[in-house]
PDB file of N, CA and C in Angstrom:
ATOM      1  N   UNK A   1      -8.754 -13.281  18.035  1.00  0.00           N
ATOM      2  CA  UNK A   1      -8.287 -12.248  17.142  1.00  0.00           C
ATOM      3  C   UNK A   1      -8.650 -12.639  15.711  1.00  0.00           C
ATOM      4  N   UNK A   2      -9.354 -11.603  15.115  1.00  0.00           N
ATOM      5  CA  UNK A   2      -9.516 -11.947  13.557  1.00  0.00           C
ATOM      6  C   UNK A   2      -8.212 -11.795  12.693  1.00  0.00           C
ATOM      7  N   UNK A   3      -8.261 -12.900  11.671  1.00  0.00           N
ATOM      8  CA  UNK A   3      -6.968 -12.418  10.430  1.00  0.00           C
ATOM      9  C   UNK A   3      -7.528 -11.800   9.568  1.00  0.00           C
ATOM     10  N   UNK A   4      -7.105 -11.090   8.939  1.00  0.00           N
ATOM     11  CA  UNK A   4      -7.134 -10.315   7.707  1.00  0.00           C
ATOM     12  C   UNK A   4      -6.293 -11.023   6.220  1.00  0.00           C
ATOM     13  N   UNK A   5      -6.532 -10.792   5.403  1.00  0.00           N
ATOM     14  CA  UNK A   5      -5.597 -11.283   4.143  1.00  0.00           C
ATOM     15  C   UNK A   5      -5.375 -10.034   3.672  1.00  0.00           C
ATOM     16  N   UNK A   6      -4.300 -10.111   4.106  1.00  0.00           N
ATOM     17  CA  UNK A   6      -3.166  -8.496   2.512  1.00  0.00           C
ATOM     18  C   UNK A   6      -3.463  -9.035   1.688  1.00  0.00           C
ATOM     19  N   UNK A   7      -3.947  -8.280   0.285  1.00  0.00           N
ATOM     20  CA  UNK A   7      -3.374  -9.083  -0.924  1.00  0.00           C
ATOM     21  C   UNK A   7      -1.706  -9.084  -1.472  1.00  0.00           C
ATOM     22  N   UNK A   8      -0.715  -8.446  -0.375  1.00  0.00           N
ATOM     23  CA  UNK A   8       0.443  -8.676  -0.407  1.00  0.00           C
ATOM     24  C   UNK A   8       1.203  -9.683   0.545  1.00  0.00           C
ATOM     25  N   UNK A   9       0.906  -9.542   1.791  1.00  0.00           N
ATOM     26  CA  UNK A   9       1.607  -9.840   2.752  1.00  0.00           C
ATOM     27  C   UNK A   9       1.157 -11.440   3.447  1.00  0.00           C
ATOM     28  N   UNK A  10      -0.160 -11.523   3.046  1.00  0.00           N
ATOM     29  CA  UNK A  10      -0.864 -12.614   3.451  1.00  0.00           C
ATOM     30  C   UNK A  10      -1.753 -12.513   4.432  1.00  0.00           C
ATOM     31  N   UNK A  11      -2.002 -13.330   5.559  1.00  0.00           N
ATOM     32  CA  UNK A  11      -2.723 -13.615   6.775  1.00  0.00           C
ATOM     33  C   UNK A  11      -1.968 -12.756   7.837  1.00  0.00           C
ATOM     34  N   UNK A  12      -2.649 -11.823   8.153  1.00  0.00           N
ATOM     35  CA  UNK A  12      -2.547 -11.047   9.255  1.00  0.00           C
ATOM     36  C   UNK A  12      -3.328 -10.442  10.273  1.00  0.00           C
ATOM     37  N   UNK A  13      -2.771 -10.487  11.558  1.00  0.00           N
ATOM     38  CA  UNK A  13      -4.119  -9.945  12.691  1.00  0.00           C
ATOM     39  C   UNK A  13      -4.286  -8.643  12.174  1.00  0.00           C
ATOM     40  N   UNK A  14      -5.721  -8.558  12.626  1.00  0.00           N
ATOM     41  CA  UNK A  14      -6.229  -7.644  12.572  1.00  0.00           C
ATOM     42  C   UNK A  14      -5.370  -6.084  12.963  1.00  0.00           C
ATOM     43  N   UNK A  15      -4.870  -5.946  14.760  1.00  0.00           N
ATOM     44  CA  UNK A  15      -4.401  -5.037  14.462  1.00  0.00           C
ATOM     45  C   UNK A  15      -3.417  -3.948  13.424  1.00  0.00           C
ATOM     46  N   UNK A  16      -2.817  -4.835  12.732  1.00  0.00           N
ATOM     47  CA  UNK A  16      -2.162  -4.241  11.785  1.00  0.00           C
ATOM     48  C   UNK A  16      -2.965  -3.745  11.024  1.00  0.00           C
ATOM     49  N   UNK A  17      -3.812  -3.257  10.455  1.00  0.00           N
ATOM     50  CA  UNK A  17      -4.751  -2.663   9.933  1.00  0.00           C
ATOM     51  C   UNK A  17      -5.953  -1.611  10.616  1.00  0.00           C
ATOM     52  N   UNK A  18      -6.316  -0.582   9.581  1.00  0.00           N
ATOM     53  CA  UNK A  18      -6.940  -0.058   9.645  1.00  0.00           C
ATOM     54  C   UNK A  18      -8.060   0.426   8.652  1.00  0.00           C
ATOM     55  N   UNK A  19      -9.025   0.877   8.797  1.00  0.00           N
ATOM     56  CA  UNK A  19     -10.441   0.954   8.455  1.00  0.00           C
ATOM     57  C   UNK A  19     -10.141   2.036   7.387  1.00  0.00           C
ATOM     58  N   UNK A  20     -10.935   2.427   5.918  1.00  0.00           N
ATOM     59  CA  UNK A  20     -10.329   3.320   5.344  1.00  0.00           C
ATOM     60  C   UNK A  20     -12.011   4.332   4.580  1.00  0.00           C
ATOM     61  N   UNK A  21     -12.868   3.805   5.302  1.00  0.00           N
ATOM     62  CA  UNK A  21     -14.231   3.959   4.885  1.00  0.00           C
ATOM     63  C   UNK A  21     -14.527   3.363   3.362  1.00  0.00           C
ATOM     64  N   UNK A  22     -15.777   3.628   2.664  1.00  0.00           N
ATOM     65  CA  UNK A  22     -16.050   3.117   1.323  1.00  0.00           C
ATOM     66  C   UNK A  22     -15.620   2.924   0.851  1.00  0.00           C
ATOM     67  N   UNK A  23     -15.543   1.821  -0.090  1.00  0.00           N
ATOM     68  CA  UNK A  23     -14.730   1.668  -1.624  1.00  0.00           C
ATOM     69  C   UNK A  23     -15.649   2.024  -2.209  1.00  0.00           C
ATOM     70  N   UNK A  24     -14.735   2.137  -3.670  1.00  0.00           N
ATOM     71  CA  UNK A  24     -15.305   2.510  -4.912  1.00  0.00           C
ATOM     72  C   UNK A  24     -16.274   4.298  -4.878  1.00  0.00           C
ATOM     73  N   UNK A  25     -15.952   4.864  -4.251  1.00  0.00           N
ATOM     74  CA  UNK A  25     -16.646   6.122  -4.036  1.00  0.00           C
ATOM     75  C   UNK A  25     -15.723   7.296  -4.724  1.00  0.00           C
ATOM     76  N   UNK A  26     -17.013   7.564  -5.875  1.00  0.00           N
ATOM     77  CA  UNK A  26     -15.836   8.720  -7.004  1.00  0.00           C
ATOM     78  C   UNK A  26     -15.424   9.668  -6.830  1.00  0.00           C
ATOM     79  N   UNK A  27     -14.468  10.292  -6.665  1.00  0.00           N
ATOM     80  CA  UNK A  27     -14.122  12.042  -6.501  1.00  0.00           C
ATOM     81  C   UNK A  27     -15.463  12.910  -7.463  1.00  0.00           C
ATOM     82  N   UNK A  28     -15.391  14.081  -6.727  1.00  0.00           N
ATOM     83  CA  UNK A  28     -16.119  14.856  -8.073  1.00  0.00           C
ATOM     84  C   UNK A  28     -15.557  15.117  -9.219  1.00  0.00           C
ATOM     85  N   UNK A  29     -16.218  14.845 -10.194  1.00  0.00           N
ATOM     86  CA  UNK A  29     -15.387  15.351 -11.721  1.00  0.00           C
ATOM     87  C   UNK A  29     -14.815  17.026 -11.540  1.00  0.00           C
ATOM     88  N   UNK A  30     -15.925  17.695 -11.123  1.00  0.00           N
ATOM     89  CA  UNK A  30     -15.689  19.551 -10.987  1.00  0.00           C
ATOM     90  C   UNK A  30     -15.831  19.697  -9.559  1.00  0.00           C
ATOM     91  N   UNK A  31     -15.384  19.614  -8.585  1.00  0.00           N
ATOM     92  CA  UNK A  31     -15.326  19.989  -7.254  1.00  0.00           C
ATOM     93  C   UNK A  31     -15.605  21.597  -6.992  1.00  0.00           C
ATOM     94  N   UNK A  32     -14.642  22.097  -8.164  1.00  0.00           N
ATOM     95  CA  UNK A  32     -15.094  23.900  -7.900  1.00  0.00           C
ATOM     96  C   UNK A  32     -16.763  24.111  -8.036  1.00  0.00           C
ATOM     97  N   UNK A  33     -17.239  23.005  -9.286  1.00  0.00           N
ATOM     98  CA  UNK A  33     -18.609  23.505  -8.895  1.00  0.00           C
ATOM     99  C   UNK A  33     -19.789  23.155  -8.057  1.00  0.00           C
ATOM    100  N   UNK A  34     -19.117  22.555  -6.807  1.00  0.00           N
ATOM    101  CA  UNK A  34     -20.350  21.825  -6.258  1.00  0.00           C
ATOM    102  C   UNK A  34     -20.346  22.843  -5.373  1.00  0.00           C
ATOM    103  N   UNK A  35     -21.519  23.145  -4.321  1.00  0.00           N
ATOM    104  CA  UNK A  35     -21.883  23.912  -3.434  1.00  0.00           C
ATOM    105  C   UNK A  35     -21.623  22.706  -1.973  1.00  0.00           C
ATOM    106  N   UNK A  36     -21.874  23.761  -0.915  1.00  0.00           N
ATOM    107  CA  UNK A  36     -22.075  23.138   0.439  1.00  0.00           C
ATOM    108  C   UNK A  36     -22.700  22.053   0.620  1.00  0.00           C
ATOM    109  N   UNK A  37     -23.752  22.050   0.409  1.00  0.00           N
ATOM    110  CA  UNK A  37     -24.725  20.871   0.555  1.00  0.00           C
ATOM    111  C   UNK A  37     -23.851  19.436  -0.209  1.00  0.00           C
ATOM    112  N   UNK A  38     -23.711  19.781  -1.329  1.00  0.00           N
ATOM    113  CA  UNK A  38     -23.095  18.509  -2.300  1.00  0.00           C
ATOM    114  C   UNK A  38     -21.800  18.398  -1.815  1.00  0.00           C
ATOM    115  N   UNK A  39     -20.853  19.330  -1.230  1.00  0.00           N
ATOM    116  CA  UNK A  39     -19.779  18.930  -0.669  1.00  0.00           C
ATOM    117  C   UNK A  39     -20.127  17.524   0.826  1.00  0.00           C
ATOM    118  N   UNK A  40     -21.154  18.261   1.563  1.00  0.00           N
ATOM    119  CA  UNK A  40     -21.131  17.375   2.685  1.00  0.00           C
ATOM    120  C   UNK A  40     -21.702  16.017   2.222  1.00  0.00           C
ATOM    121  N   UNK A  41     -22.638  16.154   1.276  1.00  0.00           N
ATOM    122  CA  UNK A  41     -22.705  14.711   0.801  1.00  0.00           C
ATOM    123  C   UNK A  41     -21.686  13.931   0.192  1.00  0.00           C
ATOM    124  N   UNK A  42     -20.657  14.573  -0.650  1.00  0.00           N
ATOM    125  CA  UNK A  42     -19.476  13.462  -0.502  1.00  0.00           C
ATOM    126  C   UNK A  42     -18.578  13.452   0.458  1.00  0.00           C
ATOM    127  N   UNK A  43     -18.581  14.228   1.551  1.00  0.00           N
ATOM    128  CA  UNK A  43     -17.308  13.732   2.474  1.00  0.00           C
ATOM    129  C   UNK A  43     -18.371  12.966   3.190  1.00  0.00           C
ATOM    130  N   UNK A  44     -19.283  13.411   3.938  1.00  0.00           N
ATOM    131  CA  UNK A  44     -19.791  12.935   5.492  1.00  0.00           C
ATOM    132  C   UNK A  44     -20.913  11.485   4.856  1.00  0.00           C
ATOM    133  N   UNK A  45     -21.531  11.409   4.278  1.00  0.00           N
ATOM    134  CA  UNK A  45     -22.403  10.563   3.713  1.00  0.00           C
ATOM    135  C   UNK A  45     -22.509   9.503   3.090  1.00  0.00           C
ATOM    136  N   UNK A  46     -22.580   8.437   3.530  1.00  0.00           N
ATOM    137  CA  UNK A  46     -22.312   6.813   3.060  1.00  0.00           C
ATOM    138  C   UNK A  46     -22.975   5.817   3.372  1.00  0.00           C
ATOM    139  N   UNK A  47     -22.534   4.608   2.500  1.00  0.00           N
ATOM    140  CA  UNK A  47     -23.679   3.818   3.001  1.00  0.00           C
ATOM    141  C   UNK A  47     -23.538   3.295   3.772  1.00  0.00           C
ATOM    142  N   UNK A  48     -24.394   2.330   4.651  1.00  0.00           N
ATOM    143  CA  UNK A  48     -24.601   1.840   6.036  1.00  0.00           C
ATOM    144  C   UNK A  48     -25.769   0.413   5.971  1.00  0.00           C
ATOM    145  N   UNK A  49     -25.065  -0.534   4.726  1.00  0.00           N
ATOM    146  CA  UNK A  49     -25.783  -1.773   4.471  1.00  0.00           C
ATOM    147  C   UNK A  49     -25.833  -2.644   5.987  1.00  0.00           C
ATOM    148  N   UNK A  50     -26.577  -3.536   6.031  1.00  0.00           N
ATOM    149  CA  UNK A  50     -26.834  -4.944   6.307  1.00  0.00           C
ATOM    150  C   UNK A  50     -26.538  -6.091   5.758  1.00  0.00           C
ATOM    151  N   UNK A  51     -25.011  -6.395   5.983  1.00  0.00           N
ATOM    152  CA  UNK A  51     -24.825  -7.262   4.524  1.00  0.00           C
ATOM    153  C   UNK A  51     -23.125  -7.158   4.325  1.00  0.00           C
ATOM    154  N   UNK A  52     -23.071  -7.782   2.787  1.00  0.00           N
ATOM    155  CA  UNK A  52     -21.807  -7.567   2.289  1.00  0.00           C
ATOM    156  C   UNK A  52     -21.760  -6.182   1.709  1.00  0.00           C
ATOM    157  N   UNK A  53     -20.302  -5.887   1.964  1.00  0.00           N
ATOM    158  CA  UNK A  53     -20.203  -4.014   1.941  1.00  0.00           C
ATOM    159  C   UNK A  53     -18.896  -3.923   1.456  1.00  0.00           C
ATOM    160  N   UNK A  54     -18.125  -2.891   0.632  1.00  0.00           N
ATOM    161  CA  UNK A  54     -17.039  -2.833  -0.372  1.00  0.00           C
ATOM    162  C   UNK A  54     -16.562  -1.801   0.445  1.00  0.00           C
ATOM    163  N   UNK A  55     -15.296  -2.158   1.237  1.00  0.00           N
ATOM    164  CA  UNK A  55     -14.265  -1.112   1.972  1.00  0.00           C
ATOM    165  C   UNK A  55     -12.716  -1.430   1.627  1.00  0.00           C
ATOM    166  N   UNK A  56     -12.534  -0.116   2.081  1.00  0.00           N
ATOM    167  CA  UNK A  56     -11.174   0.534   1.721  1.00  0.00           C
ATOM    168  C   UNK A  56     -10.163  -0.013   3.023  1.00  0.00           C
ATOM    169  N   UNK A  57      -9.228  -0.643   3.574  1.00  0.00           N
ATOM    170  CA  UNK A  57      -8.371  -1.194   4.085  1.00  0.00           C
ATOM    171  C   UNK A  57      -7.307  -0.738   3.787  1.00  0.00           C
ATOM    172  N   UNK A  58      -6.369  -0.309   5.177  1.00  0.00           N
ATOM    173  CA  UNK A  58      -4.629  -0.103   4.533  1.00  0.00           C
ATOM    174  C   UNK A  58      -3.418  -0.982   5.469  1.00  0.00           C
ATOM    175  N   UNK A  59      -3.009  -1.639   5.107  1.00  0.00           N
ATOM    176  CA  UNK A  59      -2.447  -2.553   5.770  1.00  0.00           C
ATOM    177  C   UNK A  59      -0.915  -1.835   6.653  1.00  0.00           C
ATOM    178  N   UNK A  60      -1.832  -0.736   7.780  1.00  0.00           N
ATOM    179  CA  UNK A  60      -0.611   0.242   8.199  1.00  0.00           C
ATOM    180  C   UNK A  60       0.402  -0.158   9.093  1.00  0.00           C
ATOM    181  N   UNK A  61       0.782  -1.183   9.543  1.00  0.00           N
ATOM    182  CA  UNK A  61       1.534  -2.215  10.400  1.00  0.00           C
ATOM    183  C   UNK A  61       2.417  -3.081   9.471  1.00  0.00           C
ATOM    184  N   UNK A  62       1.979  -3.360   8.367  1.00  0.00           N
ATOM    185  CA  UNK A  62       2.946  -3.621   7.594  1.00  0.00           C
ATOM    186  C   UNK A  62       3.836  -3.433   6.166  1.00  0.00           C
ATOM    187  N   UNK A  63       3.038  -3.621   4.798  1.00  0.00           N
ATOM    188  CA  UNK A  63       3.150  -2.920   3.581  1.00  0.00           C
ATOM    189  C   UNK A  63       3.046  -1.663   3.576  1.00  0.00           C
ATOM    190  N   UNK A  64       2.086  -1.646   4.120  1.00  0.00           N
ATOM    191  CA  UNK A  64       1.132   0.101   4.241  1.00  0.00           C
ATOM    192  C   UNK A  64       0.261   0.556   2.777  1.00  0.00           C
ATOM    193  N   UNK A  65       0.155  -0.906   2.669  1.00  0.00           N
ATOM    194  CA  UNK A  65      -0.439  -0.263   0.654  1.00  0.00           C
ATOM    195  C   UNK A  65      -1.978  -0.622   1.233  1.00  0.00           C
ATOM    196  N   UNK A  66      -2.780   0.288   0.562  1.00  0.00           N
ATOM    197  CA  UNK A  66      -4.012   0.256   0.423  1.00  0.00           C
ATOM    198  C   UNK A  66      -4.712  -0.862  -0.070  1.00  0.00           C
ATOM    199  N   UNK A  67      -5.831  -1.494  -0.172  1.00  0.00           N
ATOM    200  CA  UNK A  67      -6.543  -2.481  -0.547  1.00  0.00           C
ATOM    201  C   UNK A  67      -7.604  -2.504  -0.227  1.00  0.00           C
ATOM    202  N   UNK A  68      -8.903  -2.974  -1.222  1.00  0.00           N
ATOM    203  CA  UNK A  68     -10.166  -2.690  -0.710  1.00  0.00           C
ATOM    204  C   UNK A  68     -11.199  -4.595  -0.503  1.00  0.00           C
ATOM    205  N   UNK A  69     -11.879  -4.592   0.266  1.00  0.00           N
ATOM    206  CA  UNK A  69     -12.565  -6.043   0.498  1.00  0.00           C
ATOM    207  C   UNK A  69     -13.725  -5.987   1.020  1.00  0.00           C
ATOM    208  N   UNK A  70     -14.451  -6.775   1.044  1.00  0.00           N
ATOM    209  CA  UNK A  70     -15.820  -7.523   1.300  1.00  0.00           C
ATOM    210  C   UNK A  70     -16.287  -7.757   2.041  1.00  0.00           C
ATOM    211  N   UNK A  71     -16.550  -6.830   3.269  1.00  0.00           N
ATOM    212  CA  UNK A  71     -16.663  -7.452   4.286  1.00  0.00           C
ATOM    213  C   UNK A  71     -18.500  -7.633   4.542  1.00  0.00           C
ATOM    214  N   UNK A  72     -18.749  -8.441   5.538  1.00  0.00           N
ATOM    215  CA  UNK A  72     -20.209  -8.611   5.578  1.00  0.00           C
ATOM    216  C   UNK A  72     -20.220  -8.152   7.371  1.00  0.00           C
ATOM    217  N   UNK A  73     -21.128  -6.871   7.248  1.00  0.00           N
ATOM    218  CA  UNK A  73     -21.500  -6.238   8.151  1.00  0.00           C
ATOM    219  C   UNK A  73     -22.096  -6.926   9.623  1.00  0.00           C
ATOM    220  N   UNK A  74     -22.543  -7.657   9.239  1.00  0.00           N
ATOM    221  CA  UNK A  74     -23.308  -8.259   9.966  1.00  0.00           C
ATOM    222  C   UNK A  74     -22.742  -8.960  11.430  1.00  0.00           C
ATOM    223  N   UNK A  75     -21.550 -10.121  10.244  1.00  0.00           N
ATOM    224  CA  UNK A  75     -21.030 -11.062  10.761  1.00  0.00           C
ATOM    225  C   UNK A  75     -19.015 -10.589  11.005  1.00  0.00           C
ATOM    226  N   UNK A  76     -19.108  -9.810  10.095  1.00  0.00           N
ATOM    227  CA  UNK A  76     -17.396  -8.946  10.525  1.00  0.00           C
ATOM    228  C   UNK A  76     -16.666 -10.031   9.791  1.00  0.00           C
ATOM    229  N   UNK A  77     -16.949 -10.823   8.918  1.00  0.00           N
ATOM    230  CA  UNK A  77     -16.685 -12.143   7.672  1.00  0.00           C
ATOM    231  C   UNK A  77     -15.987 -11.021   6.698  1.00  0.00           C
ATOM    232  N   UNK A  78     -14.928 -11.201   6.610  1.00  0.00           N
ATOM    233  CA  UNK A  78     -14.312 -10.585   5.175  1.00  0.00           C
ATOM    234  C   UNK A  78     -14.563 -11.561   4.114  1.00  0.00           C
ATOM    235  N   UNK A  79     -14.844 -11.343   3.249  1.00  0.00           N
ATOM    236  CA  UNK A  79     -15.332 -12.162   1.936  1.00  0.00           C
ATOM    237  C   UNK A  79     -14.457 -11.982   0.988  1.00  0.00           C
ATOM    238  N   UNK A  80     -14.047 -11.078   0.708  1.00  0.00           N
ATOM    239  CA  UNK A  80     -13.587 -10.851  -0.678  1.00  0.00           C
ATOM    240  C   UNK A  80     -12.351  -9.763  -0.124  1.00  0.00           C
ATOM    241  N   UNK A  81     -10.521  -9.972  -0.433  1.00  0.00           N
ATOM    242  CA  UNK A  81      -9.916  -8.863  -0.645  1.00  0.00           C
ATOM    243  C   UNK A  81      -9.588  -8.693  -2.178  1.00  0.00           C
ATOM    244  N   UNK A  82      -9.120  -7.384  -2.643  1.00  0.00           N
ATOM    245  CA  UNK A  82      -8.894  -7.455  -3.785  1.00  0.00           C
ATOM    246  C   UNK A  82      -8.347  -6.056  -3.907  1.00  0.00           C
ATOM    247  N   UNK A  83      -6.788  -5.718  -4.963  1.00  0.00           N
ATOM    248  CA  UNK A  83      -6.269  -4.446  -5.203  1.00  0.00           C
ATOM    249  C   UNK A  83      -6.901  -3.409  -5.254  1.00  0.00           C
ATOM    250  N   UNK A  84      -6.663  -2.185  -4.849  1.00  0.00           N
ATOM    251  CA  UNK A  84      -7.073  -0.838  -5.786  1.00  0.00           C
ATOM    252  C   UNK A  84      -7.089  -0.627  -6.674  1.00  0.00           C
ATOM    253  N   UNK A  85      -8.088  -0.421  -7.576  1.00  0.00           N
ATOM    254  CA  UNK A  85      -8.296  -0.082  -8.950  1.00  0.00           C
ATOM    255  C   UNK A  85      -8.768  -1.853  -9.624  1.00  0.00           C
ATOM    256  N   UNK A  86      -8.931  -2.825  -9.063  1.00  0.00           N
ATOM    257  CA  UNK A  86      -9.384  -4.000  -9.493  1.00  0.00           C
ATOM    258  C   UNK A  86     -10.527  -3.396  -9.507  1.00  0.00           C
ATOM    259  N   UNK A  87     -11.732  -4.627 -10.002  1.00  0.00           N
ATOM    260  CA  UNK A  87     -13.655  -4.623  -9.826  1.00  0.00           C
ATOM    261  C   UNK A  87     -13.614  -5.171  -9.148  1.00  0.00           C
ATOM    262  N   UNK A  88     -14.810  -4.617  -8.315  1.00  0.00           N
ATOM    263  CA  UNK A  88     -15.096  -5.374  -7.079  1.00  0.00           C
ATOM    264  C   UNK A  88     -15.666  -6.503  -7.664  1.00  0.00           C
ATOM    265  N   UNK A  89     -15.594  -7.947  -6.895  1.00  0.00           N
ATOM    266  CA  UNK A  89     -15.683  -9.001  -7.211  1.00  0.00           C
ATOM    267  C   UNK A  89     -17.565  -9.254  -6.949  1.00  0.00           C
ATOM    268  N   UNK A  90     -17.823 -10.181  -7.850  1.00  0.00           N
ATOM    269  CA  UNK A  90     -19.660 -10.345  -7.914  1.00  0.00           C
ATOM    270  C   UNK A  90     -20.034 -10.920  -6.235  1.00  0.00           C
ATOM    271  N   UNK A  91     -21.314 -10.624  -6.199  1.00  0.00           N
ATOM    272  CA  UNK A  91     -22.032 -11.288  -4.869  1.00  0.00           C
ATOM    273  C   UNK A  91     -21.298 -12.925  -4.955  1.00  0.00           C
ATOM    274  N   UNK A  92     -21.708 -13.676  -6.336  1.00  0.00           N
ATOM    275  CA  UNK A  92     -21.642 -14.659  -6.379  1.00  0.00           C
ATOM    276  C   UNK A  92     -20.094 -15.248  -6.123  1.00  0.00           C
ATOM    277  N   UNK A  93     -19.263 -13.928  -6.071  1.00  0.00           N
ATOM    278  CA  UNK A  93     -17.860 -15.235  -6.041  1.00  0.00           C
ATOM    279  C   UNK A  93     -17.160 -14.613  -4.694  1.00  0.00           C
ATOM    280  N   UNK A  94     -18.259 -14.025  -4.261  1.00  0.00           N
ATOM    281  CA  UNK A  94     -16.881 -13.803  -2.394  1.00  0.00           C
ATOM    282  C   UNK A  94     -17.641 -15.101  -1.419  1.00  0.00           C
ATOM    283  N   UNK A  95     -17.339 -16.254  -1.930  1.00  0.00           N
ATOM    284  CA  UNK A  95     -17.399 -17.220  -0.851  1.00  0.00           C
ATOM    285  C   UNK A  95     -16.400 -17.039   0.335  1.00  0.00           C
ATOM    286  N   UNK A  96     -16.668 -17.344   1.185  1.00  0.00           N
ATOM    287  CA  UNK A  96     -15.688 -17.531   2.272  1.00  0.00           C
ATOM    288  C   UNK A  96     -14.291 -17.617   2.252  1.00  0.00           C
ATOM    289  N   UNK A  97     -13.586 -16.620   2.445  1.00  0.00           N
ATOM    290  CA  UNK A  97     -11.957 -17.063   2.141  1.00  0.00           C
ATOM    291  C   UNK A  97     -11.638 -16.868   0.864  1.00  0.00           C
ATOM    292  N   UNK A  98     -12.365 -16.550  -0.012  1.00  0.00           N
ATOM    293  CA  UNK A  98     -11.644 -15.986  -1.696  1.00  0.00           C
ATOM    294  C   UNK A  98     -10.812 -14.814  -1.433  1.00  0.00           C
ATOM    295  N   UNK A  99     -10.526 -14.879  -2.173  1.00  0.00           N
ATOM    296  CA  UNK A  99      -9.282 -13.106  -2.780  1.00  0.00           C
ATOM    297  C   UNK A  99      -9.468 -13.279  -4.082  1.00  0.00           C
ATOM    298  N   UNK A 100      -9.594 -12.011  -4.466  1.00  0.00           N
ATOM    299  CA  UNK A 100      -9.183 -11.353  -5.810  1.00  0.00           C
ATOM    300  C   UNK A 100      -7.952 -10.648  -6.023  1.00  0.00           C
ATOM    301  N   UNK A 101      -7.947 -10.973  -7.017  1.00  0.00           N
ATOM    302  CA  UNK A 101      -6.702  -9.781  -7.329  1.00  0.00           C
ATOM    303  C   UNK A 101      -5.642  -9.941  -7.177  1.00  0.00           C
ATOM    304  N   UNK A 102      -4.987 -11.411  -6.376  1.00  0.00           N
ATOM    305  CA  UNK A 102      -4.164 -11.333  -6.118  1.00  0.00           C
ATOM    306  C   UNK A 102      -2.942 -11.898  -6.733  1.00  0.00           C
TER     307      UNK A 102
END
């Protein structure tokens, strides 16, 4: 079983959590004026790296507060957790087992 790190609660299995798609992905400024096409590109459309990748996490088993982290696609390695509304943390500092934010 993988752990997870809350940035509240600490080390926790995995099931207590759930997947929350992208971080850092902006609302539209004018939503009334986007058309169809530009709507489906912000709901349905995202990225799909090889690599370290910035997601949205909600820790629904326990706090239930949102939090976004680092995970590396590849290897399913969380790298980096860190609050909502923090910066996502540089390539260079999600070594293994860091947290931000916390």
């Amino acid at each position: 079983m993988q752990l997870i790190t809350c940035p509240w609660c600490g080390e926790r299995e995995e099931v207590e959590f759930h997947y929350g798609g992208q971080a850092h992905v902006a609302y539209p400024e004018d939503p009334y004026a986007l058309d169809d096409e530009q709507w489906a590109q912000y709901v349905f459309f995202r990225d799909n790296p090889k690599g370290p990748f910035a997601e949205r996490w909600v820790h629904s088993a326990g706090c239930r507060r949102w939090f976004n982290a680092v995970r590396d696609t590849v290897t399913h390695e969380f790298l980096a957790v860190y609050k909502v509304g923090a910066d996502r943390p540089s390539p260079t500092s999600t070594a293994k087992g860091q947290e931000a934010g916390r």
